[in-house]
N, C-alpha and C. Protein backbone atom coordinates (compact mmCIF):
# COMPACT_ATOMS: atom_id res chain seq x y z
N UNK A 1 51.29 104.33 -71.82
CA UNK A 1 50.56 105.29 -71.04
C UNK A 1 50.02 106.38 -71.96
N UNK A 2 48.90 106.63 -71.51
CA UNK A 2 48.09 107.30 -72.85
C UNK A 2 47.85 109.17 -71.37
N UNK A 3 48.02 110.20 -72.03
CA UNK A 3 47.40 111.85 -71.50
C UNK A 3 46.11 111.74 -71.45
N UNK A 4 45.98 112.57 -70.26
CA UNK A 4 44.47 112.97 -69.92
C UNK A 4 43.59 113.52 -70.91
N UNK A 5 44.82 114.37 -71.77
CA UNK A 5 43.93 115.39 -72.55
C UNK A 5 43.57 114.98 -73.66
N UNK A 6 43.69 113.16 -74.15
CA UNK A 6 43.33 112.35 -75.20
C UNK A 6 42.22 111.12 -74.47
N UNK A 7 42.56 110.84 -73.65
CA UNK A 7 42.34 109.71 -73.09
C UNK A 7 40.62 110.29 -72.44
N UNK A 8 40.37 109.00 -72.14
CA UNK A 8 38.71 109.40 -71.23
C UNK A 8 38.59 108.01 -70.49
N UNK A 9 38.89 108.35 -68.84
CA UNK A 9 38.85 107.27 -68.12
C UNK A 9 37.76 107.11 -67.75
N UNK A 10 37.84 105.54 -66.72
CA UNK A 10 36.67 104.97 -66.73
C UNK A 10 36.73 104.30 -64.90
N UNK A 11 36.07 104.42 -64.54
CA UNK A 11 36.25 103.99 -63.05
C UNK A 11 36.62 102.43 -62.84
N UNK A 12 37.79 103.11 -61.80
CA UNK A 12 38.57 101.52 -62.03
C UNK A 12 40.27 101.29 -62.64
N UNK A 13 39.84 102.43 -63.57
CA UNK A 13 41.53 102.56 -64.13
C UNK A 13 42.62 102.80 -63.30
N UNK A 14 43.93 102.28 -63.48
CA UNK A 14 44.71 102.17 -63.19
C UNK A 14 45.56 103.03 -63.61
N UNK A 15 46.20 104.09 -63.17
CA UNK A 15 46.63 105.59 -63.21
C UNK A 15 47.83 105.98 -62.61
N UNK A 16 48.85 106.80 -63.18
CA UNK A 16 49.64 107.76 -62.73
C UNK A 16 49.33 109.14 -62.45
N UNK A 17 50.17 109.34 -61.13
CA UNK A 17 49.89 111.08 -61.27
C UNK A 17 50.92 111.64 -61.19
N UNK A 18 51.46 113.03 -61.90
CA UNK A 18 52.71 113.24 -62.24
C UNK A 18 52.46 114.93 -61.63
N UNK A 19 53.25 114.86 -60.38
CA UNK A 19 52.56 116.75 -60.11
C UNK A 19 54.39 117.43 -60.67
N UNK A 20 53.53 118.50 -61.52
CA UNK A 20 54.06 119.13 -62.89
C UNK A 20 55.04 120.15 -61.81
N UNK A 21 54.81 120.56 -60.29
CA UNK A 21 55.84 121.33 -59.76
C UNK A 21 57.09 120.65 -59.30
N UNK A 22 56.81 119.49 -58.29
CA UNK A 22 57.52 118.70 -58.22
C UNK A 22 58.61 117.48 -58.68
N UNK A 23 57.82 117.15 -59.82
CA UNK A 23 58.19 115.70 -60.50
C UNK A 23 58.06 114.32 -59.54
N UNK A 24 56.72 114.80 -58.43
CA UNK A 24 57.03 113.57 -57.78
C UNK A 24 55.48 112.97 -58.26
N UNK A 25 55.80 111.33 -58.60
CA UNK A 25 54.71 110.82 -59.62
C UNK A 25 54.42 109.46 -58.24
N UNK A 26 52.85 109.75 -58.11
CA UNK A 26 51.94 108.86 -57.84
C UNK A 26 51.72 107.50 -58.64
N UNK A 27 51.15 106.43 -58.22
CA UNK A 27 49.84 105.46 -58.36
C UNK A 27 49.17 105.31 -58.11
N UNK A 28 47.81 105.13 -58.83
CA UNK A 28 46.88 105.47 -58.20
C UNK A 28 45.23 104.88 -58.90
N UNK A 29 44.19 104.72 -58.56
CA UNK A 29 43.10 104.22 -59.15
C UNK A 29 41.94 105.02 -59.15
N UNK A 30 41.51 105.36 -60.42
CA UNK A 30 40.60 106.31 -60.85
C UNK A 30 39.39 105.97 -60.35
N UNK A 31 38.53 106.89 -59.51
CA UNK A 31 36.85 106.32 -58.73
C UNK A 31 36.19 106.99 -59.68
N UNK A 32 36.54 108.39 -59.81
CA UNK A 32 34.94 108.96 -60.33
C UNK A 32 35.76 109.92 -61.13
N UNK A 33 34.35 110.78 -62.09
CA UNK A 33 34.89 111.72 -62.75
C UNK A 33 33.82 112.30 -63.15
N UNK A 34 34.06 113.67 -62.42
CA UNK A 34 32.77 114.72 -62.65
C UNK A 34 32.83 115.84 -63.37
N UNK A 35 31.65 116.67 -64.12
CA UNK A 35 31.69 117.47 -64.95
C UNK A 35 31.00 118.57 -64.19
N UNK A 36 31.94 120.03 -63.76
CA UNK A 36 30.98 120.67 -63.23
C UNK A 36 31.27 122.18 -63.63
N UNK A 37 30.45 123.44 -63.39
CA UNK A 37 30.57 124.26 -63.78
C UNK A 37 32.31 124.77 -63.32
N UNK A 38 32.64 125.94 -63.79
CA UNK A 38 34.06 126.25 -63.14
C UNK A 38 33.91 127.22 -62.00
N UNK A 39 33.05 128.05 -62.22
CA UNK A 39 32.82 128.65 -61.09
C UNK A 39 31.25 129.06 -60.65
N UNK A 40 30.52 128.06 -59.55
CA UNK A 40 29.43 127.90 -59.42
C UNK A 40 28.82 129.14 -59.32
N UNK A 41 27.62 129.84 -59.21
CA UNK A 41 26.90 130.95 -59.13
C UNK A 41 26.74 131.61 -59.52
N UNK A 42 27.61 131.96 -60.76
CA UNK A 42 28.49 133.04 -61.68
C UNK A 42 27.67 132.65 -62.95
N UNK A 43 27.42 133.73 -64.00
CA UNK A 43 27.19 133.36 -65.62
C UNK A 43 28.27 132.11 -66.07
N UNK A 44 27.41 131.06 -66.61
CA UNK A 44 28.21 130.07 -67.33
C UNK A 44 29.18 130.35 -67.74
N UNK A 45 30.62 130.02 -67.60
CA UNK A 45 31.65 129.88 -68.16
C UNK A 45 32.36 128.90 -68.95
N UNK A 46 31.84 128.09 -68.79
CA UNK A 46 32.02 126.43 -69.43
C UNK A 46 32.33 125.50 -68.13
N UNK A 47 32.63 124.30 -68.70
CA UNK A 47 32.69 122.91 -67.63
C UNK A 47 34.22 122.66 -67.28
N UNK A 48 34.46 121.91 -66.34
CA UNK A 48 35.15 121.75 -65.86
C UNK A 48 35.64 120.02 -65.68
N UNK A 49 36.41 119.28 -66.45
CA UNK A 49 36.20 117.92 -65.82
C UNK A 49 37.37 117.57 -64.49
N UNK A 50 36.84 117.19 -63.39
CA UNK A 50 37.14 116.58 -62.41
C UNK A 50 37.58 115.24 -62.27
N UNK A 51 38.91 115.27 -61.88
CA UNK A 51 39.07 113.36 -62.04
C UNK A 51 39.32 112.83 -60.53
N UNK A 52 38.48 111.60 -59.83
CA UNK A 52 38.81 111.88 -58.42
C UNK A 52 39.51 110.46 -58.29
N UNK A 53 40.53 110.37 -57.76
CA UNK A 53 41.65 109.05 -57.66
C UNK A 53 41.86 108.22 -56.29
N UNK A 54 41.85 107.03 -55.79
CA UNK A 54 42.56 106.69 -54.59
C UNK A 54 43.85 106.17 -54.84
N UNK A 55 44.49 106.94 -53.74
CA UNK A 55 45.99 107.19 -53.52
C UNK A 55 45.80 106.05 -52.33
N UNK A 56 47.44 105.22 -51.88
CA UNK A 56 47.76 104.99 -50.26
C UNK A 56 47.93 106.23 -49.42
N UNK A 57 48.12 105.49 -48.21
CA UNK A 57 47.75 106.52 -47.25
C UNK A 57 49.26 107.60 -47.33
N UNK A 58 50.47 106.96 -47.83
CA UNK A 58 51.60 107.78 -47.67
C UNK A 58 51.40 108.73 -48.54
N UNK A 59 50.94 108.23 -49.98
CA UNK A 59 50.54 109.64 -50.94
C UNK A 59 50.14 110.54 -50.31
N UNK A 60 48.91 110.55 -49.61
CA UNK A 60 47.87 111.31 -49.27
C UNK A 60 48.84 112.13 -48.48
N UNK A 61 49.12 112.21 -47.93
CA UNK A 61 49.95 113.10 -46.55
C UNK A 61 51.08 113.32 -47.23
N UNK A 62 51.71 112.81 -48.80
CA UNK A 62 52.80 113.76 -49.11
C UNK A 62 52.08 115.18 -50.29
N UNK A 63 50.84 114.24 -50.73
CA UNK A 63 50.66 115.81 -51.50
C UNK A 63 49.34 116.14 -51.28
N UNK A 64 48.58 115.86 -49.84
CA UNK A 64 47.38 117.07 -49.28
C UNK A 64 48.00 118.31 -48.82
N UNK A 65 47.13 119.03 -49.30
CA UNK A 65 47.10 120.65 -48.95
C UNK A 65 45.90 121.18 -48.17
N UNK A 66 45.86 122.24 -47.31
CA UNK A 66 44.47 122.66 -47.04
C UNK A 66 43.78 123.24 -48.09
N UNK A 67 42.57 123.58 -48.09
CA UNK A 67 41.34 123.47 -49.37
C UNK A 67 41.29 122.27 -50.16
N UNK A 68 42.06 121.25 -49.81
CA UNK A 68 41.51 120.66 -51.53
C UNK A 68 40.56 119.39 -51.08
N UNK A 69 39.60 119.41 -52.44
CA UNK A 69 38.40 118.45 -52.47
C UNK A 69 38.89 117.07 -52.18
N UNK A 70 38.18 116.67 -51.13
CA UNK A 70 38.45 115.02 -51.57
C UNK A 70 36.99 114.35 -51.24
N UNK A 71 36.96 112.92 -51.09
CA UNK A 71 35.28 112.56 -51.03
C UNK A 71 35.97 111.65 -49.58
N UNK A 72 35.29 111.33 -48.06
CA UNK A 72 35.96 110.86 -47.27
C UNK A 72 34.65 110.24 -46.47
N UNK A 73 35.11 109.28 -45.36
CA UNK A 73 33.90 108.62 -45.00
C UNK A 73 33.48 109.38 -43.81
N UNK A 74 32.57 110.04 -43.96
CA UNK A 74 32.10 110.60 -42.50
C UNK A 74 31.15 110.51 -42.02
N UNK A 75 31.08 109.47 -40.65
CA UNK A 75 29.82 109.15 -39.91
C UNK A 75 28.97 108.30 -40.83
N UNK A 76 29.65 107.14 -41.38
CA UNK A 76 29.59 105.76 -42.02
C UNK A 76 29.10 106.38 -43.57
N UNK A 77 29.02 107.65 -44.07
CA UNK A 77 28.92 107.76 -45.62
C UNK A 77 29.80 108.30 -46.13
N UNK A 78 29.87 108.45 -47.66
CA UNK A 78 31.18 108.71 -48.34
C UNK A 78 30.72 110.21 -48.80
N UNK A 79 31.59 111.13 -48.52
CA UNK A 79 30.73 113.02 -48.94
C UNK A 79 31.93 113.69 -49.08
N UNK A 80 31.89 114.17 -50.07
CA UNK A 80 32.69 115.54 -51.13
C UNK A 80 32.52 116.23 -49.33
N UNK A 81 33.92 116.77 -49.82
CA UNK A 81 34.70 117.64 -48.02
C UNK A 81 35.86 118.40 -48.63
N UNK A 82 36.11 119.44 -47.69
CA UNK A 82 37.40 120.19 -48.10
C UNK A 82 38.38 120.20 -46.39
N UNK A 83 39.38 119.69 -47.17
CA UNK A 83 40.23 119.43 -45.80
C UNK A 83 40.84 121.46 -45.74
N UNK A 84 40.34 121.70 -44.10
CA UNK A 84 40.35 122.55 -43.81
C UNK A 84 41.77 123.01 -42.78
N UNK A 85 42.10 121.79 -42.29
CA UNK A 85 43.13 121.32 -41.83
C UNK A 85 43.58 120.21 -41.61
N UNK A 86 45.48 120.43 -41.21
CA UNK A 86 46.34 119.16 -41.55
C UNK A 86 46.98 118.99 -40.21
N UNK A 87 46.92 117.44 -39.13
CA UNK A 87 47.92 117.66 -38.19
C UNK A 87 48.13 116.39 -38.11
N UNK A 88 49.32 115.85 -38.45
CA UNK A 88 50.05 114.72 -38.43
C UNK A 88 49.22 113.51 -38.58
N UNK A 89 48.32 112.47 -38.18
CA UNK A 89 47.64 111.73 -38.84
C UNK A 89 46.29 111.76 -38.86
N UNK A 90 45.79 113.52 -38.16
CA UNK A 90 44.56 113.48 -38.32
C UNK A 90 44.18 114.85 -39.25
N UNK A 91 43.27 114.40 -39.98
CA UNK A 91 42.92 115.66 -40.85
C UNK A 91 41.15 116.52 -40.65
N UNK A 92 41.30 117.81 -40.46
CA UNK A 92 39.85 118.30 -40.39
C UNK A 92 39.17 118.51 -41.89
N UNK A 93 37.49 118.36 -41.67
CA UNK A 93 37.15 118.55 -43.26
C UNK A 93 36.11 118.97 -42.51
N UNK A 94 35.44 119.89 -44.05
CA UNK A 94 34.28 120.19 -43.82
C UNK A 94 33.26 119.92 -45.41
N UNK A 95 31.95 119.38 -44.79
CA UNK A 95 31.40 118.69 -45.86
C UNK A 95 31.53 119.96 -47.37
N UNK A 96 31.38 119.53 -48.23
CA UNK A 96 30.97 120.49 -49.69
C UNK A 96 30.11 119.54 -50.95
N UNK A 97 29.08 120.85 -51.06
CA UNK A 97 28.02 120.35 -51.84
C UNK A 97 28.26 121.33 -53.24
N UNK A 98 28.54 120.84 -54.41
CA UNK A 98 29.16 121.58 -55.92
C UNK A 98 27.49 122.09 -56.10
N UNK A 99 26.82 122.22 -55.16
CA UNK A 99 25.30 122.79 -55.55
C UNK A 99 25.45 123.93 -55.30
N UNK A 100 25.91 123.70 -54.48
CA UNK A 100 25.48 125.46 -53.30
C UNK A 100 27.11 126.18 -52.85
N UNK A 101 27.97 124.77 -53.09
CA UNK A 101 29.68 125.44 -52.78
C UNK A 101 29.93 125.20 -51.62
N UNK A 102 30.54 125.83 -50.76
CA UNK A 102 31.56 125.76 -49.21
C UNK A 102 31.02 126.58 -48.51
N UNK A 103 30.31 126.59 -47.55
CA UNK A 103 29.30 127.41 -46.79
C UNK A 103 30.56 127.52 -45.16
N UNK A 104 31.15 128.55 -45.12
CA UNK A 104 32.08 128.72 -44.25
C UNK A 104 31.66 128.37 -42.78
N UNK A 105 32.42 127.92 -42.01
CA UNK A 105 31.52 127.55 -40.29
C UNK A 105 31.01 126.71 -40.04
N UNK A 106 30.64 126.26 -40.94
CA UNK A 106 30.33 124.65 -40.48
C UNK A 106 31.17 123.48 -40.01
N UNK A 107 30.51 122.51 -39.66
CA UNK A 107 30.87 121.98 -38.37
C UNK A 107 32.33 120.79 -39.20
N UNK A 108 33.03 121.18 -38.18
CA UNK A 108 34.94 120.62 -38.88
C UNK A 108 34.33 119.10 -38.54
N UNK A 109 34.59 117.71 -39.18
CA UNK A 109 34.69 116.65 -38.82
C UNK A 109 36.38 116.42 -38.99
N UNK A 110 36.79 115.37 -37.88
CA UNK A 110 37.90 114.76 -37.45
C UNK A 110 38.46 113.67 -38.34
N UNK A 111 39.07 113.28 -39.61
CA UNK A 111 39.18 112.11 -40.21
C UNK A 111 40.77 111.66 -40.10
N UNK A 112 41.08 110.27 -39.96
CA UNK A 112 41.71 109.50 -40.65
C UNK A 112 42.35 109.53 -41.98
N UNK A 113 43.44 109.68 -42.37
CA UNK A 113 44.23 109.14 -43.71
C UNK A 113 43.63 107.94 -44.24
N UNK A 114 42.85 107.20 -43.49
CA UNK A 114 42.74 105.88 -44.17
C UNK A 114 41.22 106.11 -44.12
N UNK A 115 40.31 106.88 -44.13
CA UNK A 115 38.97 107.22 -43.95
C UNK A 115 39.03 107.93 -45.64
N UNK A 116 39.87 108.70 -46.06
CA UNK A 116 39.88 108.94 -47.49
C UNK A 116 39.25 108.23 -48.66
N UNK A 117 38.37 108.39 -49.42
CA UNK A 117 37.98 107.52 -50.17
C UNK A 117 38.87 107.79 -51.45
N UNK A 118 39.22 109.50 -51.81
CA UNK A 118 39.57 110.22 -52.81
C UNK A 118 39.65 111.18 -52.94
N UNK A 119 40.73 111.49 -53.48
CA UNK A 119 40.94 113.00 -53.62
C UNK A 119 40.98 113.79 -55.08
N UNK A 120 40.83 114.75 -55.55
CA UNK A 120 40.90 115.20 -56.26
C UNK A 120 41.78 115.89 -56.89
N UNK A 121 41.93 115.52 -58.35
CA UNK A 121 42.79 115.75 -59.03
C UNK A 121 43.07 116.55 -60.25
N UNK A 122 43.71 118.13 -60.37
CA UNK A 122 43.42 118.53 -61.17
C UNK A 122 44.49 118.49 -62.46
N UNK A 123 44.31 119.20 -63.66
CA UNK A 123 44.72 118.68 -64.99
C UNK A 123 45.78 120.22 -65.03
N UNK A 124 45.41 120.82 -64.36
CA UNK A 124 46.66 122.27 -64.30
C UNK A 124 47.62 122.16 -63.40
N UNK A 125 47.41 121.49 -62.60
CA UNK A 125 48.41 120.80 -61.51
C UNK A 125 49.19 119.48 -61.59
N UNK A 126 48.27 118.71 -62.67
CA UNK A 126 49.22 117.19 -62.44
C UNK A 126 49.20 116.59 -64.17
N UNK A 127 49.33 115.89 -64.27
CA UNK A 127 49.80 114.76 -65.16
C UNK A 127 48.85 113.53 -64.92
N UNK A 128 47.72 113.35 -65.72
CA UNK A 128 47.37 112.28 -65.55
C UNK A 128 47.43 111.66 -66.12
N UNK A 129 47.74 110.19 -66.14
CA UNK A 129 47.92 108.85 -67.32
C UNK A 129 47.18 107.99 -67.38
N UNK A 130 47.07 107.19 -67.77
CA UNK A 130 46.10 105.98 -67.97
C UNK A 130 47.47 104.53 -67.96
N UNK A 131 47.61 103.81 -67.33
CA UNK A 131 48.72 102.94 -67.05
C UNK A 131 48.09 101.31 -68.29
């Protein structure tokens, strides 16, 4: 198993995730991986790389939180969302565009655990490997 902070995955990989508070370690398969500013709107600060993973559905519901990015199917397409809320097997999101950011009030969609395409994974929070 090779570190994130050497390694450069590739969609498709086959992955651990190790969250650094807990010690409780995922499996998982790498979809995408994006490069984006760190904090949109603001004078450049440098980039940010994004690694976005699919987890099973039990992962998902042991380490979602509200705010965090994931990409999910809503109304038959796949769209970057921030789960806004959590209630037992249904989760609210609201779409997010890394153009323009999280535009508050907009309209909550209803998803599924198994509607998840991916969630996002960060490098200050977890442990990523390459398996």
């Amino acid at each position: 198993m090779t570190d994130a902070t050497k390694t450069s995955f590739s969609s498709g990989d086959a992955v651990t995730i190790l969250d650094q508070n807990t010690n409780q370690s995922f499996l998982g398969k790498m979809i995408r991986r994006n490069v984006e500013l760190k904090i949109p709107k603001m004078p450049q600060y440098g980039f940010e790389v994004q690694y976005f993973v699919k987890l099973d559905e039990v992962s998902y519901k042991t380490i979602l939180l509200e705010g965090w990015h994931i990409y999910a199917s809503i109304v038959g397409q796949i769209k970057r969302c921030i789960v806004t809320s959590i209630s037992g097997e249904d989760l609210k999101v609201q779409t997010y565009d890394p153009a323009i950011g999280h535009l508050p009030m907009q309209y909550d969609y209803t998803i599924k655990y198994k509607n998840i395409d991916c969630i996002l994974i960060s490098q200050n929070a977890f442990i990523i490997t390459k398996i």
